[in-house]
PDB file of N, CA and C in Angstrom:
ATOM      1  N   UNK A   1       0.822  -1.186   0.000  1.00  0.00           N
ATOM      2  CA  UNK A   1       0.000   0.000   0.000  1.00  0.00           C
ATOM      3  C   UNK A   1       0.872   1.258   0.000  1.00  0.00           C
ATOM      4  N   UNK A   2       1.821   1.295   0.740  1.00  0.00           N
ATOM      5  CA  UNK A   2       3.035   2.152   0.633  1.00  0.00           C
ATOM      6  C   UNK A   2       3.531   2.683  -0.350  1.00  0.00           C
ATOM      7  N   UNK A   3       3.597   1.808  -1.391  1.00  0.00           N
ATOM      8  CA  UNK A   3       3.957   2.028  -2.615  1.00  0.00           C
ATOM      9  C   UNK A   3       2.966   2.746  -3.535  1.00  0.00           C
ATOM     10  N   UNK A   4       2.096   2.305  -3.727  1.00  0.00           N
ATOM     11  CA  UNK A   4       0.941   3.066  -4.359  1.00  0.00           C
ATOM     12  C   UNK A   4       1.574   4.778  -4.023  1.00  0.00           C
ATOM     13  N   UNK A   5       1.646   5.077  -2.788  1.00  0.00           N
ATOM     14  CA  UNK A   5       1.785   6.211  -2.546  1.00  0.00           C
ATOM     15  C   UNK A   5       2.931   6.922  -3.226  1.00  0.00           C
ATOM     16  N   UNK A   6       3.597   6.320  -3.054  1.00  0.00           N
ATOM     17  CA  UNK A   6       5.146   6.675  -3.228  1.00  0.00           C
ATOM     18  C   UNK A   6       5.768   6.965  -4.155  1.00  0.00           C
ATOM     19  N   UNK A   7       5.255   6.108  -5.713  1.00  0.00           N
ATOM     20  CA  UNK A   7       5.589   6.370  -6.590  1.00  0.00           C
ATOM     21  C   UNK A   7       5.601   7.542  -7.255  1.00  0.00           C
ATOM     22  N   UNK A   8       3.983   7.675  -7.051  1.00  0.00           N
ATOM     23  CA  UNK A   8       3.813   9.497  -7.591  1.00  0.00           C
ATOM     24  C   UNK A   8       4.424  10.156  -6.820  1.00  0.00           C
ATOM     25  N   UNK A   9       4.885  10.227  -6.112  1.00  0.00           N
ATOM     26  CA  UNK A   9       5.272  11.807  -4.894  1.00  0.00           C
ATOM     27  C   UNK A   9       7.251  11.479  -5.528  1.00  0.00           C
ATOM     28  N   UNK A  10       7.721  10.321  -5.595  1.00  0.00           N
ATOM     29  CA  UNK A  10       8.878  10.902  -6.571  1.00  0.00           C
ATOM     30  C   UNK A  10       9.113  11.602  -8.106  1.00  0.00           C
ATOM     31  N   UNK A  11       7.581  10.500  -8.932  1.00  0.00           N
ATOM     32  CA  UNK A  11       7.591  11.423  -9.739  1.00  0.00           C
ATOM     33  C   UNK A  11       7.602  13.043  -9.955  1.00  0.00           C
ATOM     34  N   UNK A  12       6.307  12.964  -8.565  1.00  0.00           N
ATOM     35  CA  UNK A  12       6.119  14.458  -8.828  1.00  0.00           C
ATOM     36  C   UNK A  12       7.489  15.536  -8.409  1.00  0.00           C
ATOM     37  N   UNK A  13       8.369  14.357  -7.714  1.00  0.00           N
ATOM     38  CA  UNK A  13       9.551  15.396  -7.070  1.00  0.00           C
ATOM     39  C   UNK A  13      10.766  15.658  -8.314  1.00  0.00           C
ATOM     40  N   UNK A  14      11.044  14.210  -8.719  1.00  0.00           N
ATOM     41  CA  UNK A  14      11.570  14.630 -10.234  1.00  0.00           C
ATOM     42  C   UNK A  14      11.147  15.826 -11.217  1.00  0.00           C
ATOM     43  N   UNK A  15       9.924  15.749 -11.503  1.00  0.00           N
ATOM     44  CA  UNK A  15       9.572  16.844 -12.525  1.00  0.00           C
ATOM     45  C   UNK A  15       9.409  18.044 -11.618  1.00  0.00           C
ATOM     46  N   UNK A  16       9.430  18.488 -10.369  1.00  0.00           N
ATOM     47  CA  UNK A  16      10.014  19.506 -10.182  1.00  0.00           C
ATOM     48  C   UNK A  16      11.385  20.398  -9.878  1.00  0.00           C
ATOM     49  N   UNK A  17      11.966  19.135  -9.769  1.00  0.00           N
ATOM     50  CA  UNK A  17      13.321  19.458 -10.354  1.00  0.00           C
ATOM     51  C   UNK A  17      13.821  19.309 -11.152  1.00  0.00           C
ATOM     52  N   UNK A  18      13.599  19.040 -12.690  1.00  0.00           N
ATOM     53  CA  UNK A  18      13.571  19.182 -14.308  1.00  0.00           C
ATOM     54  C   UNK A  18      13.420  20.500 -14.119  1.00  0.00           C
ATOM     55  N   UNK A  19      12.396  21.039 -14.031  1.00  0.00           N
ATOM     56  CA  UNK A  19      11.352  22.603 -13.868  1.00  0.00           C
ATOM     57  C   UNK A  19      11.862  23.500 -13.538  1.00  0.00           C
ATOM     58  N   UNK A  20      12.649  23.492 -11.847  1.00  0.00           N
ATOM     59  CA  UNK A  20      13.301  24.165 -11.670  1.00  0.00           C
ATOM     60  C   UNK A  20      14.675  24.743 -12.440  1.00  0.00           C
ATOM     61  N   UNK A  21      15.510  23.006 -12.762  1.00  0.00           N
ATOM     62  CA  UNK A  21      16.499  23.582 -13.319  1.00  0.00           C
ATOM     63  C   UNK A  21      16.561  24.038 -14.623  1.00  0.00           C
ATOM     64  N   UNK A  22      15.873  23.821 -15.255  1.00  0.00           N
ATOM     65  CA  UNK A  22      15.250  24.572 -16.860  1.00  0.00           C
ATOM     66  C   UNK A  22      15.092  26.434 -16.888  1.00  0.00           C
ATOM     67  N   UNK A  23      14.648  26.846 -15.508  1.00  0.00           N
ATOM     68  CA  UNK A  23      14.432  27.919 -15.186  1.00  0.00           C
ATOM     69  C   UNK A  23      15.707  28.796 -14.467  1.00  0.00           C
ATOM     70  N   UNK A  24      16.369  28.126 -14.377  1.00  0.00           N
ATOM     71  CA  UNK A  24      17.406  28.406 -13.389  1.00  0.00           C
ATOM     72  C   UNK A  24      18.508  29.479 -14.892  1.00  0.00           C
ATOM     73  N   UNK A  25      18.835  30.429 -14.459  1.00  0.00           N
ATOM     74  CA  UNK A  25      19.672  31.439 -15.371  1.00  0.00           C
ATOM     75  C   UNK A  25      20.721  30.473 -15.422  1.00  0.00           C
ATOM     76  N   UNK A  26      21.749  30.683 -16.924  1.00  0.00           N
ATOM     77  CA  UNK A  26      23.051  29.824 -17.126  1.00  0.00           C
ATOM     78  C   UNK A  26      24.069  30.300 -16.684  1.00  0.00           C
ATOM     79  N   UNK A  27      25.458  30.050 -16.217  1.00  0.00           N
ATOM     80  CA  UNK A  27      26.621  30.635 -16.029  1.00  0.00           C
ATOM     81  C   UNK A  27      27.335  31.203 -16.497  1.00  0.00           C
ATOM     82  N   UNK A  28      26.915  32.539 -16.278  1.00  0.00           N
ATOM     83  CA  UNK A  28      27.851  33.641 -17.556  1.00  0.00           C
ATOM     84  C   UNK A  28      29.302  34.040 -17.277  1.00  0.00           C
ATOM     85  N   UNK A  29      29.463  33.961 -15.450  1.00  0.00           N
ATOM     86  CA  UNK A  29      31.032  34.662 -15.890  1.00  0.00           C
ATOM     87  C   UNK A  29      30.966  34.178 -13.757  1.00  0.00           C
ATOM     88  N   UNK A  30      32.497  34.224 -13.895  1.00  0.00           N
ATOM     89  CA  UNK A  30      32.441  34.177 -12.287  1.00  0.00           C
ATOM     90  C   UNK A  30      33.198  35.701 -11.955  1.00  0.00           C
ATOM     91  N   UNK A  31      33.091  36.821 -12.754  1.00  0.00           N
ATOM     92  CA  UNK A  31      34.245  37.968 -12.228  1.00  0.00           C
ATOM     93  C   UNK A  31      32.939  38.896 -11.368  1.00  0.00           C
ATOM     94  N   UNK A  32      33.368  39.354 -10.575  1.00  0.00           N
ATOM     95  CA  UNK A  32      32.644  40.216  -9.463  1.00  0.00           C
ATOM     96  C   UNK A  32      31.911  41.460 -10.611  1.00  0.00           C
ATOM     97  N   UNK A  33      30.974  42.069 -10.089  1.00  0.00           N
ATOM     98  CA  UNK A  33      30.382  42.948 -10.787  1.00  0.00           C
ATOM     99  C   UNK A  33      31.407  44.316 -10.924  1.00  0.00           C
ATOM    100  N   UNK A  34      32.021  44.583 -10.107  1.00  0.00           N
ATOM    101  CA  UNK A  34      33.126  45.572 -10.475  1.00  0.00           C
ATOM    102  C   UNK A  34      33.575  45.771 -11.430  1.00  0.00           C
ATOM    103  N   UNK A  35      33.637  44.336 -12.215  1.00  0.00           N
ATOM    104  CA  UNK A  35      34.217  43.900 -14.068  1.00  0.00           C
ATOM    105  C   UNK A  35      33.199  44.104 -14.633  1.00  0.00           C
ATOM    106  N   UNK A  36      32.350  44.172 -14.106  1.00  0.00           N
ATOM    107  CA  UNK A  36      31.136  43.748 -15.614  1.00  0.00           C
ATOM    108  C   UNK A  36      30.592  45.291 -16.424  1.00  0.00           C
ATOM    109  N   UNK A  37      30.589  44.811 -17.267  1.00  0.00           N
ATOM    110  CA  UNK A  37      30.495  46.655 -18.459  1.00  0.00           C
ATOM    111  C   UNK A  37      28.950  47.244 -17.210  1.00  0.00           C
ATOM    112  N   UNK A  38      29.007  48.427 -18.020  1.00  0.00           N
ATOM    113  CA  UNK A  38      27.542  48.777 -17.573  1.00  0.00           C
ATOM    114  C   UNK A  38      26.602  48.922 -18.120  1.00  0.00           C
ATOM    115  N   UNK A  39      25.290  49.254 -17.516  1.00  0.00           N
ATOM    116  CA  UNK A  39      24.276  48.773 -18.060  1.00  0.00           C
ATOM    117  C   UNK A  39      24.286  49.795 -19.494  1.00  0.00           C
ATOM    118  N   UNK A  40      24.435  50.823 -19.594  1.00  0.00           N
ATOM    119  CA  UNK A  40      24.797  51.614 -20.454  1.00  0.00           C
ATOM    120  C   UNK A  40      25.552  51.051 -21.695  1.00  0.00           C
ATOM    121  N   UNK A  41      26.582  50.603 -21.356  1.00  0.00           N
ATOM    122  CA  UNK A  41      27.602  49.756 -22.281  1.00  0.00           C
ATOM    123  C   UNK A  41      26.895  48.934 -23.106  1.00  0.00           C
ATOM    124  N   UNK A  42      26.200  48.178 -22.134  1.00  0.00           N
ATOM    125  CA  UNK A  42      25.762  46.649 -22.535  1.00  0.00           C
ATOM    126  C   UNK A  42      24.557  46.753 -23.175  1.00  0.00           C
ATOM    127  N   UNK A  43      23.805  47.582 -23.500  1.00  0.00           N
ATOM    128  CA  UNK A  43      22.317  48.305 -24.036  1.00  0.00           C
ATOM    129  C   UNK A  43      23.145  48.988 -25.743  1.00  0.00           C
ATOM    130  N   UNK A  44      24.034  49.581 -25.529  1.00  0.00           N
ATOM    131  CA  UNK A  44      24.381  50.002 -26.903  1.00  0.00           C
ATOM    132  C   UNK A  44      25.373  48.629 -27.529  1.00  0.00           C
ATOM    133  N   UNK A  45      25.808  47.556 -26.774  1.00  0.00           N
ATOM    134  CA  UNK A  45      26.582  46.213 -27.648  1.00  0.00           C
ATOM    135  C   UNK A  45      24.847  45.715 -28.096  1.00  0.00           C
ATOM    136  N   UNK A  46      24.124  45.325 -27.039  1.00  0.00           N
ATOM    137  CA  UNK A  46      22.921  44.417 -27.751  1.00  0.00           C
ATOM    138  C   UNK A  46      21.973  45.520 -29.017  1.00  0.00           C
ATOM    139  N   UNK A  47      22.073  46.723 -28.514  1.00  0.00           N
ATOM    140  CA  UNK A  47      21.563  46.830 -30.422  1.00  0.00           C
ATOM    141  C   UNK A  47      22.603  47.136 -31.595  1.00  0.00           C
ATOM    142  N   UNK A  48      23.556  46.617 -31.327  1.00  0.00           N
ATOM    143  CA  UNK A  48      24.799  46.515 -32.422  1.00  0.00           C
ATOM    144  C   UNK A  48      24.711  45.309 -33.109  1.00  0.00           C
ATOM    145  N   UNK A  49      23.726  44.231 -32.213  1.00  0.00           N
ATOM    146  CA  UNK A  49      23.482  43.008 -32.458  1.00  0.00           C
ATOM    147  C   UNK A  49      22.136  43.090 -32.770  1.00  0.00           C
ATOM    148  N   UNK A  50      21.144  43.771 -32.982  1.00  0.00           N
ATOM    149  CA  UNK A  50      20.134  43.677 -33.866  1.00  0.00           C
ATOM    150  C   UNK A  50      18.509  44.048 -32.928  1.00  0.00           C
ATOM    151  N   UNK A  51      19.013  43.940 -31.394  1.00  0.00           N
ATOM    152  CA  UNK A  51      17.634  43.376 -30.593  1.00  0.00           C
ATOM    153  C   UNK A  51      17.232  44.824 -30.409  1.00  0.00           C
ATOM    154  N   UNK A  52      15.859  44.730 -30.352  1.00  0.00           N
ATOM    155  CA  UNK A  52      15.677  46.173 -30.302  1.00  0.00           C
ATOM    156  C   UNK A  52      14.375  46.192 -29.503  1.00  0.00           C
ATOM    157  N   UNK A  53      13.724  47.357 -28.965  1.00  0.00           N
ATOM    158  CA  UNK A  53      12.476  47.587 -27.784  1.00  0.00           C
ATOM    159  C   UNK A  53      12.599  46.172 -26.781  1.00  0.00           C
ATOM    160  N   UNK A  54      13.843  46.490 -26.352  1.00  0.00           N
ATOM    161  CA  UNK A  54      13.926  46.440 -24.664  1.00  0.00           C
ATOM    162  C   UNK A  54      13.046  46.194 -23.665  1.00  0.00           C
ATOM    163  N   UNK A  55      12.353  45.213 -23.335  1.00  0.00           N
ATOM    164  CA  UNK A  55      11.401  45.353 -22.059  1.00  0.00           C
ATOM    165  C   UNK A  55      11.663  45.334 -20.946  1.00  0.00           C
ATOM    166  N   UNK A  56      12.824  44.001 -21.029  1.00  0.00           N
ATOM    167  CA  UNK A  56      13.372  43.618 -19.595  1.00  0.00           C
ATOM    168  C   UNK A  56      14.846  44.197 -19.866  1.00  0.00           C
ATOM    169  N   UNK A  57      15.452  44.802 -18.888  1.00  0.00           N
ATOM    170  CA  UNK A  57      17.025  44.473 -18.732  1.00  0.00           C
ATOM    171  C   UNK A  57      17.325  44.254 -17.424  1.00  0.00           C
ATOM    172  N   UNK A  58      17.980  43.206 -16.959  1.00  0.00           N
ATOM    173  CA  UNK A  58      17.954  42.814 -15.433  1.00  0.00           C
ATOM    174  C   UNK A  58      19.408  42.146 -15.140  1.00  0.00           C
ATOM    175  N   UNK A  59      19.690  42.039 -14.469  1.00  0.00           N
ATOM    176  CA  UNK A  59      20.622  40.962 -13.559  1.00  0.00           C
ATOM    177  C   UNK A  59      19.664  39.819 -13.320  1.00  0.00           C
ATOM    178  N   UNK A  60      20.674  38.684 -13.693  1.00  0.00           N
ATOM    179  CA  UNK A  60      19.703  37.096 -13.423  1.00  0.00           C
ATOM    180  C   UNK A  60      20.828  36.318 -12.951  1.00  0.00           C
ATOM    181  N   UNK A  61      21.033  35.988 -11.761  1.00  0.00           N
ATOM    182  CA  UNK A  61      22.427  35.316 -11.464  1.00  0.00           C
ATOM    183  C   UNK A  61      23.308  36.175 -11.537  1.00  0.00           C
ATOM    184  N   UNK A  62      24.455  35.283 -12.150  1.00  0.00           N
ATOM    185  CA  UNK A  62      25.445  36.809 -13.132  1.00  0.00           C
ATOM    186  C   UNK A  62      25.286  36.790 -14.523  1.00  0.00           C
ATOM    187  N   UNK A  63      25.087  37.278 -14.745  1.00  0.00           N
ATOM    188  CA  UNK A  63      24.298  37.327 -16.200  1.00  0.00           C
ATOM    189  C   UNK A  63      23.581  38.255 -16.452  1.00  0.00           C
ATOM    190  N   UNK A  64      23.695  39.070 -17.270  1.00  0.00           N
ATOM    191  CA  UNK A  64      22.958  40.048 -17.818  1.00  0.00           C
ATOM    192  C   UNK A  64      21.440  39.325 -18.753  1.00  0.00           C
ATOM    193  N   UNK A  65      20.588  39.775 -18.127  1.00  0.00           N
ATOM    194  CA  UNK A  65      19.075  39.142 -19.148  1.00  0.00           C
ATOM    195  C   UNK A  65      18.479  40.210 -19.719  1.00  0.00           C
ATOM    196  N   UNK A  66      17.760  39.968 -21.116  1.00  0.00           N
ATOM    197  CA  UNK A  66      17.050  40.896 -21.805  1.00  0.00           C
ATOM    198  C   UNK A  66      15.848  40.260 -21.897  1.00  0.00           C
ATOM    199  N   UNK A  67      14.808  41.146 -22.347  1.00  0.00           N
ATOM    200  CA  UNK A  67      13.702  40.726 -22.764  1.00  0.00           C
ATOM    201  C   UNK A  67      13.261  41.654 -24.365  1.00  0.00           C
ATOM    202  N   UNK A  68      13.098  41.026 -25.485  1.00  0.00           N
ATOM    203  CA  UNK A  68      12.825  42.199 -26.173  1.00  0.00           C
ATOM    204  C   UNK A  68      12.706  41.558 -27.528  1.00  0.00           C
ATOM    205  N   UNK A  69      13.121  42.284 -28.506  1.00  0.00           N
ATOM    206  CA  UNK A  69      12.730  42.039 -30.182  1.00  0.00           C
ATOM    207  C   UNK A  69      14.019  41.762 -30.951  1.00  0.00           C
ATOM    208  N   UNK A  70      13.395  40.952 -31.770  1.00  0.00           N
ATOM    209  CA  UNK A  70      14.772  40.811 -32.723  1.00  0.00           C
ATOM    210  C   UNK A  70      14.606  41.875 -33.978  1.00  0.00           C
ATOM    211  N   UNK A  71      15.715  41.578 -34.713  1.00  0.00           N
ATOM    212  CA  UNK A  71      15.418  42.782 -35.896  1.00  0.00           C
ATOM    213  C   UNK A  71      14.628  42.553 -36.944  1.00  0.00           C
ATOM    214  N   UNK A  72      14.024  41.199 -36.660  1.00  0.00           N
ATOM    215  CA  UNK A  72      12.842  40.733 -37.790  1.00  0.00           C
ATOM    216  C   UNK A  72      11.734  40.680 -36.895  1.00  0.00           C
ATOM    217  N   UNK A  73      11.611  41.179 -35.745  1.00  0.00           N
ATOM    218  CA  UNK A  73      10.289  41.229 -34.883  1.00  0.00           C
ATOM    219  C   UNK A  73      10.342  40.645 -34.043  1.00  0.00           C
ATOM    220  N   UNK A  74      10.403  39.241 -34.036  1.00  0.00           N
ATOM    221  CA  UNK A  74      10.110  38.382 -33.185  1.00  0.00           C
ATOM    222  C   UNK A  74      10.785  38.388 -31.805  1.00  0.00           C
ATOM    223  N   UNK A  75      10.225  37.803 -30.801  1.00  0.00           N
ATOM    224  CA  UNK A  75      10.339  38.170 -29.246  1.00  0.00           C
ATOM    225  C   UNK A  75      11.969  37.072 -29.245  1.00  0.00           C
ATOM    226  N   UNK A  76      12.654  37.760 -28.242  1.00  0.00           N
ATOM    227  CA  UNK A  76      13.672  36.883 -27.848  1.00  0.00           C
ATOM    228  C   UNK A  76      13.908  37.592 -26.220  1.00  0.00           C
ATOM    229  N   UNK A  77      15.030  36.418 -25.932  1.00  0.00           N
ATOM    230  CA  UNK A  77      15.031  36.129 -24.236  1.00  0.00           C
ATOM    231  C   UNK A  77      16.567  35.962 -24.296  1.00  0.00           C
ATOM    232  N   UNK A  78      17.383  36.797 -24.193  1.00  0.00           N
ATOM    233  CA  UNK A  78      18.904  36.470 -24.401  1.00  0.00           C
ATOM    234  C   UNK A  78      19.337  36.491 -22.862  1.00  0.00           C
ATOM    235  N   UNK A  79      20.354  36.305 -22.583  1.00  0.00           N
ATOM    236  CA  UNK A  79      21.574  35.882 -21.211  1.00  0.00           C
ATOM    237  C   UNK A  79      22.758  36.136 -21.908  1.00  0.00           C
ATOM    238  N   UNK A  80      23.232  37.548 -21.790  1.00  0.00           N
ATOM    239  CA  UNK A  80      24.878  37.525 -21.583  1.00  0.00           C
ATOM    240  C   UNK A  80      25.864  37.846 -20.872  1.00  0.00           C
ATOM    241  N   UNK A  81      27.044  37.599 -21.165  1.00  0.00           N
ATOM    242  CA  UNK A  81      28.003  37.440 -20.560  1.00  0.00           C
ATOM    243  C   UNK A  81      27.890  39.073 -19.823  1.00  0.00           C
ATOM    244  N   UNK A  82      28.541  39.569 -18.643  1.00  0.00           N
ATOM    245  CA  UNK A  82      28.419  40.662 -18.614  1.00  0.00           C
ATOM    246  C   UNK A  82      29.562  41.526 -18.620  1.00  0.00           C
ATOM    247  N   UNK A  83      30.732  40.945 -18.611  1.00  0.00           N
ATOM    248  CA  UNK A  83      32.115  40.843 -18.747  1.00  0.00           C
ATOM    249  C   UNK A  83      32.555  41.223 -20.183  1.00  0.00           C
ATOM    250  N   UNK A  84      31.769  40.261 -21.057  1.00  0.00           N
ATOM    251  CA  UNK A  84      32.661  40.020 -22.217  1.00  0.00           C
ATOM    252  C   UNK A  84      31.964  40.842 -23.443  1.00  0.00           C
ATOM    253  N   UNK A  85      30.531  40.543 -22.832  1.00  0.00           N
ATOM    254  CA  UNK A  85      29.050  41.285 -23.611  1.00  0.00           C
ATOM    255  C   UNK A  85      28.866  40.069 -24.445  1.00  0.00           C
ATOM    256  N   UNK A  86      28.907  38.520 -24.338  1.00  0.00           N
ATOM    257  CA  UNK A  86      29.107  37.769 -25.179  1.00  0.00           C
ATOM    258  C   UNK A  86      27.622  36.938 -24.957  1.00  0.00           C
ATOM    259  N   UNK A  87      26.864  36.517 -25.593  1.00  0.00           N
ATOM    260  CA  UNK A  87      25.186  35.955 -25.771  1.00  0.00           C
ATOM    261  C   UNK A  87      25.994  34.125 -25.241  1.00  0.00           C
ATOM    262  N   UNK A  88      25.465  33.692 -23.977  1.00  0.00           N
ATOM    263  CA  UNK A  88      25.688  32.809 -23.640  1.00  0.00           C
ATOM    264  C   UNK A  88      24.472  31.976 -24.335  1.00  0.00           C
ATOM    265  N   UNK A  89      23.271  32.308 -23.882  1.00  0.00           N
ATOM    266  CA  UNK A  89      22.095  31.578 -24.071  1.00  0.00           C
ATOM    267  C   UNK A  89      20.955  32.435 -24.911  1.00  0.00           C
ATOM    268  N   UNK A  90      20.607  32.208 -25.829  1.00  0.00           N
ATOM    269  CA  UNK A  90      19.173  32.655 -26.303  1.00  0.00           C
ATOM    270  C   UNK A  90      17.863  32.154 -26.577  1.00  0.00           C
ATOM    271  N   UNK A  91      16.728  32.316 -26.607  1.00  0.00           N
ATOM    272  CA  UNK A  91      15.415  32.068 -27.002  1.00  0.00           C
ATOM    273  C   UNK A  91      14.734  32.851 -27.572  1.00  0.00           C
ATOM    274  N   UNK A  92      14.787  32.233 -29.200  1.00  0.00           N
ATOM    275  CA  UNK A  92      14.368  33.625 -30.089  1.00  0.00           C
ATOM    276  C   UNK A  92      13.347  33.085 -30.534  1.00  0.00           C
ATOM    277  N   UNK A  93      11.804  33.667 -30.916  1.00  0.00           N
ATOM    278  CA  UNK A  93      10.481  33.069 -31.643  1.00  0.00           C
ATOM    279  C   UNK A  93      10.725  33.625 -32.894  1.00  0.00           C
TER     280      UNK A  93
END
């Protein structure tokens, strides 16, 4: 009878830790923020690279995150480096 129980409650513990770590920001740089360009800097490299109307700009971990447009429209979700200004991770529609 034990079992009955049990099974689901690991499943369910597995797929919330899939979930979590899917969500979890990637590892952009280990140098202290003292190094990292500024937000200023890093707003005129990403539209040198095309992304344009800005929604989000944030700190996520260490990592610089955007929220915003590509230069053909579509929504993207970039993570970069904040050091290097270098696109670790993206999600472009």
């Amino acid at each position: 009878m034990k079992h009955v129980f049990l099974a689901p409650l690991i499943v369910a513990v597995g797929t919330l830790s899939i979930a979590t770590t899917a969500l979890a920001a990637p590892q952009c740089t280990d140098k202290p923020q003292s190094e990292w360009k500024t937000e200023k800097q890093m707003k005129a490299e990403i539209d040198k690279m095309g992304y344009r109307d800005i929604k989000v700009f944030q700190v996520s971990g260490n990592c610089y995150e955007i929220y915003a447009h590509t230069k053909d429209g579509g929504r993207a979700e970039v993570y970069f480096n904040p050091v290097t200004g270098e696109i670790v991770q993206k999600n472009e529609e």
